[in-house]
C-alpha atoms as a PDB file:
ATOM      1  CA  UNK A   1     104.589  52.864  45.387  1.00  0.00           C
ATOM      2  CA  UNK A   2     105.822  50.943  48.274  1.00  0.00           C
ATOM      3  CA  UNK A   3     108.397  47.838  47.759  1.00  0.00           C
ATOM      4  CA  UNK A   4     107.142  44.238  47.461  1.00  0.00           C
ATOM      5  CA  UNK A   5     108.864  43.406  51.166  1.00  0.00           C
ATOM      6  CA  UNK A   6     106.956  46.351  52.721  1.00  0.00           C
ATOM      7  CA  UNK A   7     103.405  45.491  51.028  1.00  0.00           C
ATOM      8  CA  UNK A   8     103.555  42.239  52.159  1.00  0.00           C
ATOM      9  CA  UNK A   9     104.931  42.013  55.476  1.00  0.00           C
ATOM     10  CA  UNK A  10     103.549  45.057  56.588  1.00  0.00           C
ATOM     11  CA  UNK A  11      99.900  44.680  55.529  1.00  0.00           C
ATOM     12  CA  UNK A  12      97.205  45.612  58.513  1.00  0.00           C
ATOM     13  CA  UNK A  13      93.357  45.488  58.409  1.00  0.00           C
ATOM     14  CA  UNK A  14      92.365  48.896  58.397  1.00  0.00           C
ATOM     15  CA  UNK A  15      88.434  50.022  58.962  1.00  0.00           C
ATOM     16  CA  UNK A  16      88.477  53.563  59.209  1.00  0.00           C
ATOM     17  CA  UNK A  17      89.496  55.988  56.553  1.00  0.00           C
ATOM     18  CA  UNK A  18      89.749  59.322  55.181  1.00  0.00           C
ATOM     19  CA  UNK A  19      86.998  61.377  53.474  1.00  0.00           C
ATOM     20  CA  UNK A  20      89.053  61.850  49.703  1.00  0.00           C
ATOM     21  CA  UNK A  21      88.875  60.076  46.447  1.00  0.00           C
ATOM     22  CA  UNK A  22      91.245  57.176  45.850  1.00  0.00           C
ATOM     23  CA  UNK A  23      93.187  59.152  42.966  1.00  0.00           C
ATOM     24  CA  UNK A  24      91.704  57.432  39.334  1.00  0.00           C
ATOM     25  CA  UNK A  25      95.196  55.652  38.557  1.00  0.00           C
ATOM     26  CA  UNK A  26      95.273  53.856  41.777  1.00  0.00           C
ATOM     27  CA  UNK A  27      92.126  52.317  41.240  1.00  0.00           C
ATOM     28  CA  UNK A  28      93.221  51.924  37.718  1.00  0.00           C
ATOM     29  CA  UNK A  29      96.411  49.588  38.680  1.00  0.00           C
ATOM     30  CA  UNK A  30      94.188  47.929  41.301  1.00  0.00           C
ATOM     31  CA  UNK A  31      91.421  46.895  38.779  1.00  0.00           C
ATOM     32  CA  UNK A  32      94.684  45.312  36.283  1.00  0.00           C
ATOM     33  CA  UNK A  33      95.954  43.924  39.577  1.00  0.00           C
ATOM     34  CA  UNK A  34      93.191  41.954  39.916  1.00  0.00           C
ATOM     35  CA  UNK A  35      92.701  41.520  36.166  1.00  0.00           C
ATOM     36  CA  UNK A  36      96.032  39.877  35.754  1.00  0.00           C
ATOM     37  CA  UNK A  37      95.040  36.952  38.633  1.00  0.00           C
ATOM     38  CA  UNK A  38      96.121  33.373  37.964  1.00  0.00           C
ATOM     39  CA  UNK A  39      92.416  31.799  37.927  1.00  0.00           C
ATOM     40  CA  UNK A  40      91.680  27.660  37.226  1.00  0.00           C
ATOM     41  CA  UNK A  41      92.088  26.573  33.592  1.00  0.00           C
ATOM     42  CA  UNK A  42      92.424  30.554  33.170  1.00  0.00           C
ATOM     43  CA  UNK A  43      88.628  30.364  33.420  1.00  0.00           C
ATOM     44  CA  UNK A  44      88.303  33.302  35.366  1.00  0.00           C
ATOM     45  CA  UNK A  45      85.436  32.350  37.069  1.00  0.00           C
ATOM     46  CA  UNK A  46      84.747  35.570  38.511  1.00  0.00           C
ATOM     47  CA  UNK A  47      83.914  39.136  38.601  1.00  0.00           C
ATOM     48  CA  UNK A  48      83.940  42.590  40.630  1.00  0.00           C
ATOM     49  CA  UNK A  49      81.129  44.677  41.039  1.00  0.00           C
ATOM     50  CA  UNK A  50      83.110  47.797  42.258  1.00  0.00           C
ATOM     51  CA  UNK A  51      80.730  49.968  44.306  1.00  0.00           C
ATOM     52  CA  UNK A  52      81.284  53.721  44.906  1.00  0.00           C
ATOM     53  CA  UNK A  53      78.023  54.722  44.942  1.00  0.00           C
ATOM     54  CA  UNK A  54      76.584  55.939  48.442  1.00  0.00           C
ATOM     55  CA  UNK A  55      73.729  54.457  48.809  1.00  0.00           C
ATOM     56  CA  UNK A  56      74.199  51.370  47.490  1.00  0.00           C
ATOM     57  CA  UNK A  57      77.338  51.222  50.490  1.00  0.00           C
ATOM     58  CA  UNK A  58      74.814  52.512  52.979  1.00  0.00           C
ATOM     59  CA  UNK A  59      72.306  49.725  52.459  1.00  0.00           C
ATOM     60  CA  UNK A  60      74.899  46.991  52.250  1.00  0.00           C
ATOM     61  CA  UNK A  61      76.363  48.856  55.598  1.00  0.00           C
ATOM     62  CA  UNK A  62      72.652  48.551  57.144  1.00  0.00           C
ATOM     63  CA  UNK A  63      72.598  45.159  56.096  1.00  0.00           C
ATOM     64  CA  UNK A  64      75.667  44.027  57.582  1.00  0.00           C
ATOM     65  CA  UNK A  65      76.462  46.807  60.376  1.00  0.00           C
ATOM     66  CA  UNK A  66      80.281  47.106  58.748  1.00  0.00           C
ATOM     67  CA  UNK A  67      80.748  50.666  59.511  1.00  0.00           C
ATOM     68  CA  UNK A  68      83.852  50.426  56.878  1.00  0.00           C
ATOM     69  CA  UNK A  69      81.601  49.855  53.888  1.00  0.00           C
ATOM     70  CA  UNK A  70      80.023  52.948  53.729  1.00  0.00           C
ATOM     71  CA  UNK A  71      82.631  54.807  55.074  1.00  0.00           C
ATOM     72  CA  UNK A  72      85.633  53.483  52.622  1.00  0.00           C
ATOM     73  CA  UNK A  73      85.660  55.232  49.281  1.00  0.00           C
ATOM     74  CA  UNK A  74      85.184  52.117  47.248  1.00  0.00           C
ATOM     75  CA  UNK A  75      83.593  49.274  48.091  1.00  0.00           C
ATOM     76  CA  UNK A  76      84.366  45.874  46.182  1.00  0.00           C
ATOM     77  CA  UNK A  77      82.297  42.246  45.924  1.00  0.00           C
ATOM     78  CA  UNK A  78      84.047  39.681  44.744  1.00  0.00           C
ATOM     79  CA  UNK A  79      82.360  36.851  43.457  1.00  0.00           C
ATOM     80  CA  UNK A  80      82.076  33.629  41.622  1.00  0.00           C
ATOM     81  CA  UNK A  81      80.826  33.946  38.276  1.00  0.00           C
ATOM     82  CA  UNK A  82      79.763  30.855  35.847  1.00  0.00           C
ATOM     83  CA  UNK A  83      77.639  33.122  34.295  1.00  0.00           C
ATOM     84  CA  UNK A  84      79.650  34.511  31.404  1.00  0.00           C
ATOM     85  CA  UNK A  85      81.119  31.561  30.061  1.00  0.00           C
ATOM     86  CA  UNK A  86      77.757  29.905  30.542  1.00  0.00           C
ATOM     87  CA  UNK A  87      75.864  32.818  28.619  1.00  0.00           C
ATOM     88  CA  UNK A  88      78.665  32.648  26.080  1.00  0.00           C
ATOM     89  CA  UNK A  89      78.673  28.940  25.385  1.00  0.00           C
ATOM     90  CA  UNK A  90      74.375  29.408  25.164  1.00  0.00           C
ATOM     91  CA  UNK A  91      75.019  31.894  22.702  1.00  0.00           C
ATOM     92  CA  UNK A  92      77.875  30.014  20.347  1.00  0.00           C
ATOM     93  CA  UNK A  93      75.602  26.625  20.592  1.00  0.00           C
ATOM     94  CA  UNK A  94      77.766  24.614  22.861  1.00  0.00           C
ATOM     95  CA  UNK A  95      76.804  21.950  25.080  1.00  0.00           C
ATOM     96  CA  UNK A  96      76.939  23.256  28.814  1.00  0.00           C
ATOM     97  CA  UNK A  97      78.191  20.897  31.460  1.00  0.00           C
ATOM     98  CA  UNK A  98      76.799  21.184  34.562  1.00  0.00           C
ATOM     99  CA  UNK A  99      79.866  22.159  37.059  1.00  0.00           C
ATOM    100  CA  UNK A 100      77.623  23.853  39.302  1.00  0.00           C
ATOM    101  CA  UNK A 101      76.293  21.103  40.274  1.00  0.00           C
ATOM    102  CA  UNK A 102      79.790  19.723  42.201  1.00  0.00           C
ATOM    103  CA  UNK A 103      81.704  20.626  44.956  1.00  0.00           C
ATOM    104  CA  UNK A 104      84.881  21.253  42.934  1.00  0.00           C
ATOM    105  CA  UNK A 105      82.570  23.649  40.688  1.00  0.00           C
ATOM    106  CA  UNK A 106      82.154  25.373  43.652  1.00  0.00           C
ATOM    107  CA  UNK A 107      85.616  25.491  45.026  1.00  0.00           C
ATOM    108  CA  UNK A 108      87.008  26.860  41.416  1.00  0.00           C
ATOM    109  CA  UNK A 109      85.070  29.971  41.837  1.00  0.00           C
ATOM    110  CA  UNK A 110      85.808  30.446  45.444  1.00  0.00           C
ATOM    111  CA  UNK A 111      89.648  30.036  44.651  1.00  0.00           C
ATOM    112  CA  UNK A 112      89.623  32.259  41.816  1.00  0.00           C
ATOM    113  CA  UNK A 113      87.489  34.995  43.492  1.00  0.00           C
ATOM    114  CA  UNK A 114      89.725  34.517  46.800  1.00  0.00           C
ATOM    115  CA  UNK A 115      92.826  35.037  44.622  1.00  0.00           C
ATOM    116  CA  UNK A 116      91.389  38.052  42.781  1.00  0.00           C
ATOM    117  CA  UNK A 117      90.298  39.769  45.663  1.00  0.00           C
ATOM    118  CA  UNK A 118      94.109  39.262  47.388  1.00  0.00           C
ATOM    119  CA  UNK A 119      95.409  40.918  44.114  1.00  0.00           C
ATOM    120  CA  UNK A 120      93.313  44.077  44.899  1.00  0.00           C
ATOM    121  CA  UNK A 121      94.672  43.924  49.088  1.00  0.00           C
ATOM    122  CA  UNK A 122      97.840  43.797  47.824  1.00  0.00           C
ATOM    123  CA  UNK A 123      97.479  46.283  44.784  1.00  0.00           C
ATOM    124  CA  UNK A 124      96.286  48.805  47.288  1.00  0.00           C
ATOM    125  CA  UNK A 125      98.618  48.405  50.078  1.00  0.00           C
ATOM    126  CA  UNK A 126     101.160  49.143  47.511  1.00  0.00           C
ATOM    127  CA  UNK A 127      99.512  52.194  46.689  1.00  0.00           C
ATOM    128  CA  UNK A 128      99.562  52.815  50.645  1.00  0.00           C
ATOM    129  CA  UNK A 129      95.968  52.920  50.289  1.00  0.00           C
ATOM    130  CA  UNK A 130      94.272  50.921  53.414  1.00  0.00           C
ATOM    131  CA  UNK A 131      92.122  47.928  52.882  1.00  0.00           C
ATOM    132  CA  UNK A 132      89.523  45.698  54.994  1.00  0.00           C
ATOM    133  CA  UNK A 133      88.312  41.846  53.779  1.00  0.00           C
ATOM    134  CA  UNK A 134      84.698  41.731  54.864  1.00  0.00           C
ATOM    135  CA  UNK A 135      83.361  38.008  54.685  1.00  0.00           C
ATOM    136  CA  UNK A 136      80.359  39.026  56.475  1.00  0.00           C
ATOM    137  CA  UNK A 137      79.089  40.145  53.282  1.00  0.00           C
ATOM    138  CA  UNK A 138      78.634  36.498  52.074  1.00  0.00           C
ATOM    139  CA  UNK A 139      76.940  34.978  55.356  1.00  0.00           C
ATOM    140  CA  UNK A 140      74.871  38.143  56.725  1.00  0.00           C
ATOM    141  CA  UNK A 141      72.059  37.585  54.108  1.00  0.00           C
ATOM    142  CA  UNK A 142      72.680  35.744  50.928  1.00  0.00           C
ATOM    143  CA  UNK A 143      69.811  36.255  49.310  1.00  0.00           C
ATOM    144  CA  UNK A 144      69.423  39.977  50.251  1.00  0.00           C
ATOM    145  CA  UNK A 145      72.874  40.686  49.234  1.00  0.00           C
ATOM    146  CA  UNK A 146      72.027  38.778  46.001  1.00  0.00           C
ATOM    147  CA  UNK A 147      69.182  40.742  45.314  1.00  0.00           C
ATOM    148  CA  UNK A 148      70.987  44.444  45.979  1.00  0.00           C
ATOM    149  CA  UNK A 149      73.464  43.191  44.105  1.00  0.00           C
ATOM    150  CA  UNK A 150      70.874  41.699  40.887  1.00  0.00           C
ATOM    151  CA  UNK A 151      72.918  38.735  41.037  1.00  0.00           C
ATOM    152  CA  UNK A 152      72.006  36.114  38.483  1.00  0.00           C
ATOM    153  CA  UNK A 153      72.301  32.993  38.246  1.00  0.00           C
ATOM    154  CA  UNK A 154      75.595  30.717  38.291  1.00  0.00           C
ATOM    155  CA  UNK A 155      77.343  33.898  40.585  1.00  0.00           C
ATOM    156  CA  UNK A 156      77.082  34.551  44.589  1.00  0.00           C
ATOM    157  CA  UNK A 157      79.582  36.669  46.900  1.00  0.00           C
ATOM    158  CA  UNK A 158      82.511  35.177  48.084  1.00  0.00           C
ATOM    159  CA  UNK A 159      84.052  38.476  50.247  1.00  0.00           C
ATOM    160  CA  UNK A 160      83.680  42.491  49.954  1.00  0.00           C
ATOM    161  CA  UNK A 161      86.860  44.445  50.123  1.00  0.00           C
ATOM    162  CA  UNK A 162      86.577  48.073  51.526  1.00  0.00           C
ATOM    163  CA  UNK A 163      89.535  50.097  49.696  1.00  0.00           C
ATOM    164  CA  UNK A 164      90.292  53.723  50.629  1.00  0.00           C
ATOM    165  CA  UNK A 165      92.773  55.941  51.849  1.00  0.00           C
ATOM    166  CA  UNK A 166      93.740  55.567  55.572  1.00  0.00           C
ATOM    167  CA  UNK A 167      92.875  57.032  58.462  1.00  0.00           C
ATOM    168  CA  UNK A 168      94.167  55.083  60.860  1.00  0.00           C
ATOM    169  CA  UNK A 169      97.552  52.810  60.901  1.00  0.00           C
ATOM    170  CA  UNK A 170      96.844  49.439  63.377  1.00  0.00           C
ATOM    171  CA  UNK A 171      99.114  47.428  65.114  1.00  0.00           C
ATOM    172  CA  UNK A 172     100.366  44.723  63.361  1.00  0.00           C
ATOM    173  CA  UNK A 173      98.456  41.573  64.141  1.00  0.00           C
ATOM    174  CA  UNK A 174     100.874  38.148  65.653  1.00  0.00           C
ATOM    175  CA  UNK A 175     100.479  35.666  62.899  1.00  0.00           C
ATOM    176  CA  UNK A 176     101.198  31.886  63.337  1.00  0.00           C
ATOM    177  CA  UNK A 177     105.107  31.118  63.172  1.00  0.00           C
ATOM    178  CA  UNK A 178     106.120  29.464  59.895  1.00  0.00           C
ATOM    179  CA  UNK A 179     106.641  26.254  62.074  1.00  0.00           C
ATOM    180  CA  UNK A 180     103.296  25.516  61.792  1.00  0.00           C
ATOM    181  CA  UNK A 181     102.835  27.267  58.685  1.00  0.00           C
ATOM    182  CA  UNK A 182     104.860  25.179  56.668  1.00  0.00           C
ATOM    183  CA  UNK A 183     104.945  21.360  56.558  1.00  0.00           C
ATOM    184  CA  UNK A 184     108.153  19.413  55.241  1.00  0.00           C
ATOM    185  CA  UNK A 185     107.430  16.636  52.642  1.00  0.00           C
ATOM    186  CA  UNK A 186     104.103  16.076  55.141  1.00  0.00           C
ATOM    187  CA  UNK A 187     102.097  16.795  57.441  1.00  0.00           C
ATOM    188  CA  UNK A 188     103.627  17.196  61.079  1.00  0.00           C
ATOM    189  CA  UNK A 189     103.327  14.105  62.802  1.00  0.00           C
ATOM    190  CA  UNK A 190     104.537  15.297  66.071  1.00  0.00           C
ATOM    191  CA  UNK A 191     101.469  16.485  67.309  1.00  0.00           C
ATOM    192  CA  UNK A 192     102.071  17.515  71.176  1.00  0.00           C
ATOM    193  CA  UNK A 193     105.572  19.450  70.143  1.00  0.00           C
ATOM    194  CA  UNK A 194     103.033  21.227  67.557  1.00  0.00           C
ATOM    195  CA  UNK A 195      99.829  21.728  70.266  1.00  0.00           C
ATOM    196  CA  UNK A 196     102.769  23.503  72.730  1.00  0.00           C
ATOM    197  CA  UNK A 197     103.322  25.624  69.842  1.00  0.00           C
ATOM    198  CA  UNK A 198     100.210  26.524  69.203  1.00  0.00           C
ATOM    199  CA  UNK A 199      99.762  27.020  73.156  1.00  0.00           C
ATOM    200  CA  UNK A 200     102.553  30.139  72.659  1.00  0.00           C
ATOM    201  CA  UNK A 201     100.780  31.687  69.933  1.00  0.00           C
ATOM    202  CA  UNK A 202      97.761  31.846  71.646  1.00  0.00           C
ATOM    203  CA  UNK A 203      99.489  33.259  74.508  1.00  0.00           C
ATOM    204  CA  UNK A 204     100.857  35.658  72.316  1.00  0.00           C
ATOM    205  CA  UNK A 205      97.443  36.871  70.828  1.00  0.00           C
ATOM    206  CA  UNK A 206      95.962  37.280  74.165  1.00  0.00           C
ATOM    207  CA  UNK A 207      98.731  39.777  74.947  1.00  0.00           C
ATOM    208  CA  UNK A 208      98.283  41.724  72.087  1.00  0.00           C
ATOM    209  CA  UNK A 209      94.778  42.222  72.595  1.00  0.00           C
ATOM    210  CA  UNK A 210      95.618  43.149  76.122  1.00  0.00           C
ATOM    211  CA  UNK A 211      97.940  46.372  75.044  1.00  0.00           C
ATOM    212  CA  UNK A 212      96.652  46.939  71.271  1.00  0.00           C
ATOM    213  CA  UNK A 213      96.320  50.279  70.086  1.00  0.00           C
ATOM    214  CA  UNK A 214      92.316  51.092  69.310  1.00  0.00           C
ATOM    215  CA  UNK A 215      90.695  49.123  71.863  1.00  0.00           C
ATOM    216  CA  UNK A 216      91.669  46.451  73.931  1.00  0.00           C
ATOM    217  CA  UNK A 217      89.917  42.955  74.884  1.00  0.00           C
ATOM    218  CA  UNK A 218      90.895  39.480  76.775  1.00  0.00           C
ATOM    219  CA  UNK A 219      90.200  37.393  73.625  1.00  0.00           C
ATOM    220  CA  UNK A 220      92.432  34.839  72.844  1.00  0.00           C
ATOM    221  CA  UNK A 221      93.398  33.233  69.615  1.00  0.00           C
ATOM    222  CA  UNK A 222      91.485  29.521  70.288  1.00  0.00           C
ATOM    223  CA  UNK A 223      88.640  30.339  72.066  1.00  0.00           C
ATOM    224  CA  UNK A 224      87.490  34.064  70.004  1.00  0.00           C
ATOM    225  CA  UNK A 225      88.006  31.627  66.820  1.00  0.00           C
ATOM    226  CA  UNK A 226      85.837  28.672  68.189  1.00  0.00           C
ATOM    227  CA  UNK A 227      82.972  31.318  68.925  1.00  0.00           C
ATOM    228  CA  UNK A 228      83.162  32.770  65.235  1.00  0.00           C
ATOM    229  CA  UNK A 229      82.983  28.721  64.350  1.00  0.00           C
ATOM    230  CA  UNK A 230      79.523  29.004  66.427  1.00  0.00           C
ATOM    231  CA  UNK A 231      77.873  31.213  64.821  1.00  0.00           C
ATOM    232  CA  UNK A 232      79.102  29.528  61.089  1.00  0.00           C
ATOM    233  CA  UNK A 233      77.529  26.055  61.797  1.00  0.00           C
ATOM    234  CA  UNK A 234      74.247  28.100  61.551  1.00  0.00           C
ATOM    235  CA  UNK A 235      74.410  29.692  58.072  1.00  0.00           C
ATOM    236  CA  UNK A 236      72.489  28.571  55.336  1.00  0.00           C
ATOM    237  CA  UNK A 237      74.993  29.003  52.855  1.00  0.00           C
ATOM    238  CA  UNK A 238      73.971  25.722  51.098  1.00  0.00           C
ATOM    239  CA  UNK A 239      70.270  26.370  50.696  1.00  0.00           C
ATOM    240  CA  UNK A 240      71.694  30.035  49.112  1.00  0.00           C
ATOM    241  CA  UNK A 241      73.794  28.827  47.064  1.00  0.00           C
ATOM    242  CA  UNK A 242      70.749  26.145  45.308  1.00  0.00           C
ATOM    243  CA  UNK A 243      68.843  29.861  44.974  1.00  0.00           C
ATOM    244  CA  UNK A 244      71.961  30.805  43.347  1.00  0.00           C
ATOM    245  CA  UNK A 245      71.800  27.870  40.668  1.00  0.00           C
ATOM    246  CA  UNK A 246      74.676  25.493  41.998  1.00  0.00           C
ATOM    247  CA  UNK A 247      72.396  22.315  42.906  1.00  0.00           C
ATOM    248  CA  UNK A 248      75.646  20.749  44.472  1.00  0.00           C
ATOM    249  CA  UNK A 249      75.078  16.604  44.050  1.00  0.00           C
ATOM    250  CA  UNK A 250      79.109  15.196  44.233  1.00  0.00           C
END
């Protein structure tokens, strides 16, 4: 088990991996990980559907073209989930509001399936296990995924997480500095002395996708960003998310 400084500073997308089984207590003390997550109200508004069966990977893999889903050993989904409280409440009598219907509704689930799912990255880094955060799982095709998936109502994807043992070890990627990380008290007001800033990082990025090990490119950080930003502004998340049961009004 690796040490807290190591696990977190050290952490590194990793998309390709070996052919064995993640060993049964690892995935054990991964699934409590993620079990143990600090979630709104302590709602836990939302589940895992772990995935280690082959063909289920290879279809979301067709689906999406992630190459890491069916080759990782376990797959995970992480998702928002009204649905068991919901069913519960139905079942004890108790008058349902409708949170599904407002933004914030939305945002709890997405918070609490975003914090579960960084349990399991960390979990499994600290079982030097090698993990990838696939968010293309939620935007490729809702409703497809929703239906592989038999997703019912009140629950959609938020990320998949591909978990296995590693068979390659990437550079480690230049993050932002904690200058513009952190904000004192506020917001930074000075805003050229913080675009200059942001001009070095992106310098930065460009050289380390110029000399990265795996396969090098000219990207930058602003401009390779802006494009993903492109592509977003055409997703139909809202329309999937109606299908889904949240009929977002406020």
């Amino acid at each position: 088990m690796e040490d807290i400084r190591k696990t977190l500073l050290e952490r590194t997308s990793v998309r390709r991996y070996e052919r064995e089984r993640i060993p049964e207590d690892q995935m054990e003390f991964i699934r409590e990980a993620v079990r143990n997550t600090p979630t709104s109200y302590n709602g836990q508004q939302f589940s895992v559907i772990e995935i280690d069966d082959q063909e289920l990977k290879e279809k979301l893999y067709e689906l999406t073209g992630q190459k890491q889903i069916k080759t990782c050993n376990r797959f995970m989904a992480f998702l928002s989930d009204y649905n068991k409280i919901m069913a519960l409440a139905e079942a004890k009598g108790i008058d349902r509001p409708d949170i599904t219907s407002t933004m914030d509704g939305v945002m709890i689930g997405v918070i609490d399936a975003s914090l579960a799912m960084m349990s399991a990255v960390v979990a499994a880094q600290a079982c030097g296990l090698g993990s990838n955060c696939i968010g293309y799982l939620r935007t490729v095709d809702p409703a497809k995924v929703a239906e592989i998936l038999k997703l019912p109502k009140g629950v959609f994807v938020v990320c998949g997480l591909a978990i296995g043992i590693p068979r390659e070890h990437p550079d480690l990627k230049p993050k932002q500095p904690t200058s513009l990380v952190f904000h004192k008290n506020e917001y930074r007001q000075d805003r050229e002395a913080m675009i200059e800033e942001l001009e070095k990082y992106d310098a930065e990025v460009k050289e380390y996708n110029a000399h990265r090990s795996g396969g090098t490119t000219t990207n930058d950080w602003v401009s390779h960003i802006l494009d993903y930003y492109r592509h977003a502004v055409d997703y139909k998340i809202l329309d999937y998310l109606k299908a889904q049961g949240y009929n977002i009004t406020h």
